[in-house]
PDB file of N, CA and C in Angstrom:
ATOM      1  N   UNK A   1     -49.476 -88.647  62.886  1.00  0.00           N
ATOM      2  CA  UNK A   1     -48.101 -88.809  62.456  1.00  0.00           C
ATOM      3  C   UNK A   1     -47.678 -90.267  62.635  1.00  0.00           C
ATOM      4  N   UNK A   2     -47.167 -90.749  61.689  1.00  0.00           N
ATOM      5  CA  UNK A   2     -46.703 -92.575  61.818  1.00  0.00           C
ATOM      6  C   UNK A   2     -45.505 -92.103  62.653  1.00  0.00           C
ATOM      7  N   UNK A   3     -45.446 -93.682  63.308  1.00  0.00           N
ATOM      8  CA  UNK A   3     -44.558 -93.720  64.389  1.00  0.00           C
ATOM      9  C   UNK A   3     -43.483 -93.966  63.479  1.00  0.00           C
ATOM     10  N   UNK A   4     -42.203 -92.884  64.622  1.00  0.00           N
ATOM     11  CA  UNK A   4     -40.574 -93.075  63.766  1.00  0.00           C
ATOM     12  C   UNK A   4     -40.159 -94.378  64.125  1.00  0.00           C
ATOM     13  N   UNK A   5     -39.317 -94.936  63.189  1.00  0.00           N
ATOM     14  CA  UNK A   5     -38.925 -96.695  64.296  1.00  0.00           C
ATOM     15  C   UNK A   5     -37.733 -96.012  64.926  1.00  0.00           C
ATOM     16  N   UNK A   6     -37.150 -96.798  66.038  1.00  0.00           N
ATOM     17  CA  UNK A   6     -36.409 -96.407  67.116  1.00  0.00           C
ATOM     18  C   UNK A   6     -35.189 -96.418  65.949  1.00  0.00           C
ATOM     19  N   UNK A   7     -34.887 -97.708  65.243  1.00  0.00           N
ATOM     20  CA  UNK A   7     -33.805 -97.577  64.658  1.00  0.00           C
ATOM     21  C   UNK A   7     -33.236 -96.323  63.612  1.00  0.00           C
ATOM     22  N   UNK A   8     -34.476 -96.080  62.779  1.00  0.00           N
ATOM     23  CA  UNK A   8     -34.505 -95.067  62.172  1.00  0.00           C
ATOM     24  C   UNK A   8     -34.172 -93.638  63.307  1.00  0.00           C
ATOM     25  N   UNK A   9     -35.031 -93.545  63.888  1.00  0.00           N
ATOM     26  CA  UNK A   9     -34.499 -92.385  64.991  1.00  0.00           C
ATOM     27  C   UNK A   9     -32.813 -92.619  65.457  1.00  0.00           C
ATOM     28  N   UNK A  10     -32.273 -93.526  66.034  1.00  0.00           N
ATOM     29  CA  UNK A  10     -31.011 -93.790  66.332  1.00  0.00           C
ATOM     30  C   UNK A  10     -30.270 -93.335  65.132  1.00  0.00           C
ATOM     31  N   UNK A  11     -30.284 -93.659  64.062  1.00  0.00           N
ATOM     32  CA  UNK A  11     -29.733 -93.101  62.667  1.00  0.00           C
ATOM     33  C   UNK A  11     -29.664 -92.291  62.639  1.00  0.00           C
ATOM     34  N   UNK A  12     -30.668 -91.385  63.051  1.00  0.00           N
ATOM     35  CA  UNK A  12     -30.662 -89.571  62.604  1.00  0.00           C
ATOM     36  C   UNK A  12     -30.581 -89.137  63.775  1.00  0.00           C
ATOM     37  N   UNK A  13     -30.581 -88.969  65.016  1.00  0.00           N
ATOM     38  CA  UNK A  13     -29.958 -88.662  65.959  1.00  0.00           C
ATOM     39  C   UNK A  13     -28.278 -89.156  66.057  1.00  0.00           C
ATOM     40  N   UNK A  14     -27.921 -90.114  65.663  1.00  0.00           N
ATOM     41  CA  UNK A  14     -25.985 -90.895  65.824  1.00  0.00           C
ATOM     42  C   UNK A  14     -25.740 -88.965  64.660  1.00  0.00           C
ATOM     43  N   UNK A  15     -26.090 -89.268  63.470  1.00  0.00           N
ATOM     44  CA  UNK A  15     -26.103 -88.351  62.339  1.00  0.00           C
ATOM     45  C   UNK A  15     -26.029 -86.617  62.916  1.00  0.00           C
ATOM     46  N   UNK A  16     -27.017 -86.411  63.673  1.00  0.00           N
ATOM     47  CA  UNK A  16     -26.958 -84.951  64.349  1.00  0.00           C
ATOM     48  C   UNK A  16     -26.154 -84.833  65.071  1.00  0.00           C
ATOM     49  N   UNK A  17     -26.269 -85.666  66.189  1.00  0.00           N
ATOM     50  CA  UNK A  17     -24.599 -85.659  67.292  1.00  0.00           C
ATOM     51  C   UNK A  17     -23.019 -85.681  66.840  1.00  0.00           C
ATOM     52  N   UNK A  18     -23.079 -86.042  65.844  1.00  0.00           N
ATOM     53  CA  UNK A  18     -21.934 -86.672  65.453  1.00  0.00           C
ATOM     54  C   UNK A  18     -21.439 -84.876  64.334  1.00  0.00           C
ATOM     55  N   UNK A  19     -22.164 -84.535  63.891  1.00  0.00           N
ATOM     56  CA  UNK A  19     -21.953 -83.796  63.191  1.00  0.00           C
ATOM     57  C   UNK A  19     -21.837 -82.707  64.147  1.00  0.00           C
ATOM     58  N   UNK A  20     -22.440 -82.449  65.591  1.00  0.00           N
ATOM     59  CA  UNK A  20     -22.591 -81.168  66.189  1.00  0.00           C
ATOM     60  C   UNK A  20     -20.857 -81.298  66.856  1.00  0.00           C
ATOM     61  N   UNK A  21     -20.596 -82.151  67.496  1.00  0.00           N
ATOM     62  CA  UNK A  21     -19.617 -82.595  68.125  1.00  0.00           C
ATOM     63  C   UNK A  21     -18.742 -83.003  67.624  1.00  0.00           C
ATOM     64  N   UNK A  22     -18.707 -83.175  65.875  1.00  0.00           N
ATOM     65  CA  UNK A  22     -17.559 -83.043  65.121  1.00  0.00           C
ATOM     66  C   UNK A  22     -16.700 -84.335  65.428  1.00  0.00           C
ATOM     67  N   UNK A  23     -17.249 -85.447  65.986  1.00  0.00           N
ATOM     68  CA  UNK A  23     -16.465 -86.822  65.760  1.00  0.00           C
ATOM     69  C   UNK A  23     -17.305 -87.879  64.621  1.00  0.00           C
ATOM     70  N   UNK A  24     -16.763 -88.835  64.345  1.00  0.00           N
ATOM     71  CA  UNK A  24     -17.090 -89.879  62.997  1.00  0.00           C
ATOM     72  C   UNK A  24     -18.398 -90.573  63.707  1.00  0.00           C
ATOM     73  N   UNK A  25     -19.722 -90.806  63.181  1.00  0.00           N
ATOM     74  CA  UNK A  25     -20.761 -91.448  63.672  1.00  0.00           C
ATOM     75  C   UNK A  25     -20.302 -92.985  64.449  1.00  0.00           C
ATOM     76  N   UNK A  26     -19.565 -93.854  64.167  1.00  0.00           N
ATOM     77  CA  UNK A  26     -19.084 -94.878  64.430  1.00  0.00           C
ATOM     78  C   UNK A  26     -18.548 -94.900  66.117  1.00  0.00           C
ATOM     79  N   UNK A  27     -17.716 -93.798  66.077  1.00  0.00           N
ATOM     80  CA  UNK A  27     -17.395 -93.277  67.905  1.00  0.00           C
ATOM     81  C   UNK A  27     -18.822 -93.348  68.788  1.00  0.00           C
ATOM     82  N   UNK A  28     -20.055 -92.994  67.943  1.00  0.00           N
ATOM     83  CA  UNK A  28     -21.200 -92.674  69.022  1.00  0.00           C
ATOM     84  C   UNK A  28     -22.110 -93.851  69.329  1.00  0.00           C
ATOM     85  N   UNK A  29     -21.500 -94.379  69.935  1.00  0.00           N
ATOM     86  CA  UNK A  29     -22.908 -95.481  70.313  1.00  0.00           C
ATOM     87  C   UNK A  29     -23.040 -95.682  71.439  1.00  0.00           C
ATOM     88  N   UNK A  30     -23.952 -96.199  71.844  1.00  0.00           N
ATOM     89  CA  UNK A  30     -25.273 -96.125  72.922  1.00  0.00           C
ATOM     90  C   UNK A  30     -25.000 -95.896  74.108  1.00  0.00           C
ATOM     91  N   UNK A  31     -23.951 -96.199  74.686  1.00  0.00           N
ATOM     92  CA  UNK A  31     -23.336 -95.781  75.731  1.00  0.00           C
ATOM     93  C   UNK A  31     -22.493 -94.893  75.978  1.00  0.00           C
ATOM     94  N   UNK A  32     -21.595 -94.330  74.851  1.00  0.00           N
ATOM     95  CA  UNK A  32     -20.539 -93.986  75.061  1.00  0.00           C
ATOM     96  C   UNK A  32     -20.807 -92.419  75.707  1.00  0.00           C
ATOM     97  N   UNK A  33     -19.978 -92.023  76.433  1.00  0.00           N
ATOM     98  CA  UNK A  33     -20.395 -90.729  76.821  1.00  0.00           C
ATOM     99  C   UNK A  33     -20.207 -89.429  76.413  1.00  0.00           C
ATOM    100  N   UNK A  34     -20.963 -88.430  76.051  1.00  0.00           N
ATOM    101  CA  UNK A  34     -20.403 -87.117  74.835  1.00  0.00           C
ATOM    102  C   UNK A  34     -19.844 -86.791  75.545  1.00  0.00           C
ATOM    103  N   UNK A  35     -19.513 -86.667  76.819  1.00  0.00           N
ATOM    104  CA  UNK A  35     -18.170 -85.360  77.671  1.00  0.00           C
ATOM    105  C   UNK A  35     -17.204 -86.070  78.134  1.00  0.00           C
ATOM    106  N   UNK A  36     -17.202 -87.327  78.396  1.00  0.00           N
ATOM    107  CA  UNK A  36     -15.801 -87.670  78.590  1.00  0.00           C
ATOM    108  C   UNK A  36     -15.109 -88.883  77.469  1.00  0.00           C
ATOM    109  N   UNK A  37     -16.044 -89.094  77.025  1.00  0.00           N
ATOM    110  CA  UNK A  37     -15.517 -90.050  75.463  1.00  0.00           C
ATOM    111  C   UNK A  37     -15.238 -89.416  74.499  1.00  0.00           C
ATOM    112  N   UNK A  38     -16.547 -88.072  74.281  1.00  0.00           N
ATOM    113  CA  UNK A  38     -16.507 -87.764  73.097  1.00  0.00           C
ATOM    114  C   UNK A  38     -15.354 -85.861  72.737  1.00  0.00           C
ATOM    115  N   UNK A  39     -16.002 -85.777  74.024  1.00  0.00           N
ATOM    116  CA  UNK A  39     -15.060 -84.093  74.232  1.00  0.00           C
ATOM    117  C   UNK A  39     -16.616 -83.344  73.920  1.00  0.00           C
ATOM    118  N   UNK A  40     -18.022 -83.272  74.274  1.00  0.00           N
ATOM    119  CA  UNK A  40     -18.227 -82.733  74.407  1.00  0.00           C
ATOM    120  C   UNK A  40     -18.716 -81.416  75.208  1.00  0.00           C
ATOM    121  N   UNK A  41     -19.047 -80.502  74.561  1.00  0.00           N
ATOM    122  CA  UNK A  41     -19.401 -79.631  76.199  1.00  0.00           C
ATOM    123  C   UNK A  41     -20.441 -78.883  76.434  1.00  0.00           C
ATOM    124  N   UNK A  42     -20.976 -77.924  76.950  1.00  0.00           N
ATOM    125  CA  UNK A  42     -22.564 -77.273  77.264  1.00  0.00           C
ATOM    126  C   UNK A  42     -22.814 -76.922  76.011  1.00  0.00           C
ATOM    127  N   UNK A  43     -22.196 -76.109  75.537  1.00  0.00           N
ATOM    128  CA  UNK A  43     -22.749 -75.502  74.391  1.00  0.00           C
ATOM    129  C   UNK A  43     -23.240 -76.484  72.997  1.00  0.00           C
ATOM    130  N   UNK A  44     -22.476 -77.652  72.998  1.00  0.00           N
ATOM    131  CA  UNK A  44     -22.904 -78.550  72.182  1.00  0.00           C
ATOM    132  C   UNK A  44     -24.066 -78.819  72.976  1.00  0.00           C
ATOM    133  N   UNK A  45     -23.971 -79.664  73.816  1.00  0.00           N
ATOM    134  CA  UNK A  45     -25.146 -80.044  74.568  1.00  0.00           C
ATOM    135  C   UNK A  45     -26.677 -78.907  73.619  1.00  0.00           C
ATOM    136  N   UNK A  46     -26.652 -78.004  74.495  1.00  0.00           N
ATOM    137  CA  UNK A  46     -27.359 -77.059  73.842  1.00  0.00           C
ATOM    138  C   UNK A  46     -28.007 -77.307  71.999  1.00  0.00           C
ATOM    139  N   UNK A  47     -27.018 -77.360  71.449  1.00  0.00           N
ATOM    140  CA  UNK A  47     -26.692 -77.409  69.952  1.00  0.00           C
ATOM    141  C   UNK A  47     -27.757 -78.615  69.963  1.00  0.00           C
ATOM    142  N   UNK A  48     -27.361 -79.557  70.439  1.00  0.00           N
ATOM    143  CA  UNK A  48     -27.680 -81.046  70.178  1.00  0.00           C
ATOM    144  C   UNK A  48     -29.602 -80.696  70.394  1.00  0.00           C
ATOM    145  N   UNK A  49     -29.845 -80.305  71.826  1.00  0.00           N
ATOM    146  CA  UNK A  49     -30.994 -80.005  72.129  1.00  0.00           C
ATOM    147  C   UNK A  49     -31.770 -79.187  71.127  1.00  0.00           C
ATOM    148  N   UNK A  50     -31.572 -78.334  70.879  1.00  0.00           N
ATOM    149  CA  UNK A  50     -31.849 -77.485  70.084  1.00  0.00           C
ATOM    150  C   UNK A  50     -32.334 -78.110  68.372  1.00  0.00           C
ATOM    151  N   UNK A  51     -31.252 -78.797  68.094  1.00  0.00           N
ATOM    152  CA  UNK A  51     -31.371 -79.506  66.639  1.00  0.00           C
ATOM    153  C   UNK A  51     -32.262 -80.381  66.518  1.00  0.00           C
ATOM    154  N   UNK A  52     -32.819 -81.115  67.639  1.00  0.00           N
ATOM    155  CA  UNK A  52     -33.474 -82.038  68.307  1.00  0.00           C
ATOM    156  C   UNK A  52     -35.286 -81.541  68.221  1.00  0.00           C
ATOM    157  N   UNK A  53     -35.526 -80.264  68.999  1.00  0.00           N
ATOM    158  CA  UNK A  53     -36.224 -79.655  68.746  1.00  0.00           C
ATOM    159  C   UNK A  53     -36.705 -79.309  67.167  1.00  0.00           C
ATOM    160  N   UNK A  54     -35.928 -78.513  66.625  1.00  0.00           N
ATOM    161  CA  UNK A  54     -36.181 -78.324  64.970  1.00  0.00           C
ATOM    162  C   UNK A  54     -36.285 -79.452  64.105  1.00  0.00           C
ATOM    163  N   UNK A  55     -35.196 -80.403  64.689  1.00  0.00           N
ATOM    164  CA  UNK A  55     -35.638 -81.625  63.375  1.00  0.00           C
ATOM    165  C   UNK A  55     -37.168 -82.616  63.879  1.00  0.00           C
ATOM    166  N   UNK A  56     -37.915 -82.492  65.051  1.00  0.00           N
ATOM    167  CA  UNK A  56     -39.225 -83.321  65.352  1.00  0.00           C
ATOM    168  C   UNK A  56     -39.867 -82.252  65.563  1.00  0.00           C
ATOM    169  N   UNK A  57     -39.898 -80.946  65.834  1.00  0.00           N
ATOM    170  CA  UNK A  57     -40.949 -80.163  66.249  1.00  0.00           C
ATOM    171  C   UNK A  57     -41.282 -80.646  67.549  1.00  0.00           C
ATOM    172  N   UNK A  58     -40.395 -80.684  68.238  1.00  0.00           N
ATOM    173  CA  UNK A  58     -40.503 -80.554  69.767  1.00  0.00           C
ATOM    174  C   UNK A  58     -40.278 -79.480  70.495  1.00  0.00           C
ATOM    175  N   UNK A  59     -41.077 -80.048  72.168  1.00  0.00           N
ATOM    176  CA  UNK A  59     -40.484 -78.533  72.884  1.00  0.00           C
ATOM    177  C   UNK A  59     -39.557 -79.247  73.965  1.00  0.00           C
ATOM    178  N   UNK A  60     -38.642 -79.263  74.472  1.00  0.00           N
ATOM    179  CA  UNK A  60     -38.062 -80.044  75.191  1.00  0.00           C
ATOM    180  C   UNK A  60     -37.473 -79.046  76.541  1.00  0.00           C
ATOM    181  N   UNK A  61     -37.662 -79.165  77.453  1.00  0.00           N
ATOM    182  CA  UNK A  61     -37.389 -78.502  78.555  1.00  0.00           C
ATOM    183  C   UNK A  61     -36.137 -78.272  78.507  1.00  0.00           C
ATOM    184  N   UNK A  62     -35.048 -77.545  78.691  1.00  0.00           N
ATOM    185  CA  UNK A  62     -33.785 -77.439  79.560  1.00  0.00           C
ATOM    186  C   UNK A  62     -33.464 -78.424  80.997  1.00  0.00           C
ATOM    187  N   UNK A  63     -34.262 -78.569  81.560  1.00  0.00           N
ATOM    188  CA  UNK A  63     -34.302 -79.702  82.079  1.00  0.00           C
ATOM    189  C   UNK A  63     -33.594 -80.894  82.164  1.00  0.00           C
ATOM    190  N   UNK A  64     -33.952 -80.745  80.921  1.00  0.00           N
ATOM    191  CA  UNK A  64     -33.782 -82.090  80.147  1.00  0.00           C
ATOM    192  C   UNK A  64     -31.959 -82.509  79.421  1.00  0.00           C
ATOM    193  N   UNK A  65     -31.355 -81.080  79.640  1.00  0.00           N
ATOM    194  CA  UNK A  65     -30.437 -81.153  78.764  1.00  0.00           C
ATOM    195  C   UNK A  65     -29.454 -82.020  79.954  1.00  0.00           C
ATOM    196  N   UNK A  66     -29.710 -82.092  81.013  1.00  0.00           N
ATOM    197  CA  UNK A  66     -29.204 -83.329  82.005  1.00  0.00           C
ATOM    198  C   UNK A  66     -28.475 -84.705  81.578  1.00  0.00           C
ATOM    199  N   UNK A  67     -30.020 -84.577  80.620  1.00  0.00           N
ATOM    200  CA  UNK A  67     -30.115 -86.270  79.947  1.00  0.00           C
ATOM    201  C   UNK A  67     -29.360 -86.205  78.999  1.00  0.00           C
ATOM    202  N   UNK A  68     -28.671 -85.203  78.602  1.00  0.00           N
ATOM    203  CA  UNK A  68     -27.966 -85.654  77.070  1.00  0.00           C
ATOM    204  C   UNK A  68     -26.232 -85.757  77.586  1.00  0.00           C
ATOM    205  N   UNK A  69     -26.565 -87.539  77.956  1.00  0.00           N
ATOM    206  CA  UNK A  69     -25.156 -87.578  78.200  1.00  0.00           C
ATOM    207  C   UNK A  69     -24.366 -89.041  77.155  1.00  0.00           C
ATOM    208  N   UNK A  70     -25.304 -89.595  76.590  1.00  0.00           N
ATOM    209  CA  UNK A  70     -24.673 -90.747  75.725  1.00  0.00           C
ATOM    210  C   UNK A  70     -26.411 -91.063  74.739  1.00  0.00           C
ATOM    211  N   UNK A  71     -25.873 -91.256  73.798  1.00  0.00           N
ATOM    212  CA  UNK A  71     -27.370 -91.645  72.918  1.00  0.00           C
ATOM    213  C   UNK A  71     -28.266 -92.395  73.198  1.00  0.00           C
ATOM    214  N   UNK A  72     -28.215 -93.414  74.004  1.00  0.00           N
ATOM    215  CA  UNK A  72     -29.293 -94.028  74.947  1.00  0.00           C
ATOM    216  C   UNK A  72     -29.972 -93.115  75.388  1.00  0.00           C
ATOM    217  N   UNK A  73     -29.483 -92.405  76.218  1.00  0.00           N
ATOM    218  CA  UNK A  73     -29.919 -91.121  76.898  1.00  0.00           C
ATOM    219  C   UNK A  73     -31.259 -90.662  75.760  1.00  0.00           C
ATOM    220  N   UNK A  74     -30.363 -89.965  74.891  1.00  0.00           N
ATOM    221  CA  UNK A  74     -31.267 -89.237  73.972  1.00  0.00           C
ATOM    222  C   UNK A  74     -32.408 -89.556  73.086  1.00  0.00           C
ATOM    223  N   UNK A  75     -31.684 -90.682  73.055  1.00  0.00           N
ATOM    224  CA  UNK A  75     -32.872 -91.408  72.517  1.00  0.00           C
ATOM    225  C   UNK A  75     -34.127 -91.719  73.054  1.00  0.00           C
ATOM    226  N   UNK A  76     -34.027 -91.774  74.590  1.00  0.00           N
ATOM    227  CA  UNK A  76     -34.949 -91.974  75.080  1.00  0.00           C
ATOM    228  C   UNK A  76     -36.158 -91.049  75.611  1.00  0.00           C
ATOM    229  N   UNK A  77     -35.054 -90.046  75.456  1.00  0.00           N
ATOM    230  CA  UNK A  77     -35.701 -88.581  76.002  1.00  0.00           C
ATOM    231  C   UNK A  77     -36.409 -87.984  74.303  1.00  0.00           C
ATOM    232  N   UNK A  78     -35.894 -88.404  73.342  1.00  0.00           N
ATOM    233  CA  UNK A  78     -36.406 -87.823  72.313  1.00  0.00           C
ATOM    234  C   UNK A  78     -38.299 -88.757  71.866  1.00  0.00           C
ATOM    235  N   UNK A  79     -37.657 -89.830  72.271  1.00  0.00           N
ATOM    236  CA  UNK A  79     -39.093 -90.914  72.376  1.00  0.00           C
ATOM    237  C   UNK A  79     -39.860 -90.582  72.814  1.00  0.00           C
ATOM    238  N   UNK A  80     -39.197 -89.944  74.340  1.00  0.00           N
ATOM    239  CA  UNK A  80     -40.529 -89.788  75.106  1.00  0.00           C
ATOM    240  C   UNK A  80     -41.540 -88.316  74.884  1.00  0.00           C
ATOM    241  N   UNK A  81     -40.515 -87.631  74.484  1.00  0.00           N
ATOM    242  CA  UNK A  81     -41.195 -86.116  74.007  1.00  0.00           C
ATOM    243  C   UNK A  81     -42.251 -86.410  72.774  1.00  0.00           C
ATOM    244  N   UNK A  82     -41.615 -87.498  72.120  1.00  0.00           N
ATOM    245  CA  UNK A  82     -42.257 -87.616  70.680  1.00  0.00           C
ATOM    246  C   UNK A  82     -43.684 -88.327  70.816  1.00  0.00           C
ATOM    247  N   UNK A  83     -43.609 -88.992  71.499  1.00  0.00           N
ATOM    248  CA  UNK A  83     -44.780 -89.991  72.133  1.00  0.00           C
ATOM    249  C   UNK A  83     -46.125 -88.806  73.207  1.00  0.00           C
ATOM    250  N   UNK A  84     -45.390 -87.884  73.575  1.00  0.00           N
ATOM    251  CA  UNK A  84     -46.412 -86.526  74.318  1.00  0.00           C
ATOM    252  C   UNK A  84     -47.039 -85.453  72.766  1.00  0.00           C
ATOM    253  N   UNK A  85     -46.491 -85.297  71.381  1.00  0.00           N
ATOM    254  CA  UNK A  85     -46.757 -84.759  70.790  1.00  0.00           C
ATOM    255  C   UNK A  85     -48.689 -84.915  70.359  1.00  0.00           C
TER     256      UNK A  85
END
């Protein structure tokens, strides 16, 4: 599988979050935080994980859903799953 570029990944991850959590892609960047910036909450969380999974064909622990607290975060956690495939 060719490697995704990070930027390209950031694109379509800003794109999934933004749509699960129902704010404008522009609000989501790299730091900002989904539960107290953005209003999000477990069940998105979940959502997010989940979508995450289906759109790379990953398996991603619950664990993990820790990490999904600002797109840095996710991004990094989605890298690193993607990089174990």
């Amino acid at each position: 599988m060719a490697a995704i570029k990070t930027e390209n990944l950031e694109k379509e991850l800003r794109s999934l979050i933004a749509e699960i959590i129902e704010v404008e892609e522009e609000k989501i960047t790299l730091d900002a935080s989904f539960v107290e910036d953005l209003g999000m909450d477990s069940m998105m969380a979940l959502e997010i994980l989940a979508a995450i999974e289906k759109k790379y064909k990953l398996r991603v622990p619950e664990e993990h859903l820790t990490k999904i607290t600002n797109l840095k975060q996710v991004l990094n956690t989605t890298k690193e799953f993607l990089g174990k495939k």
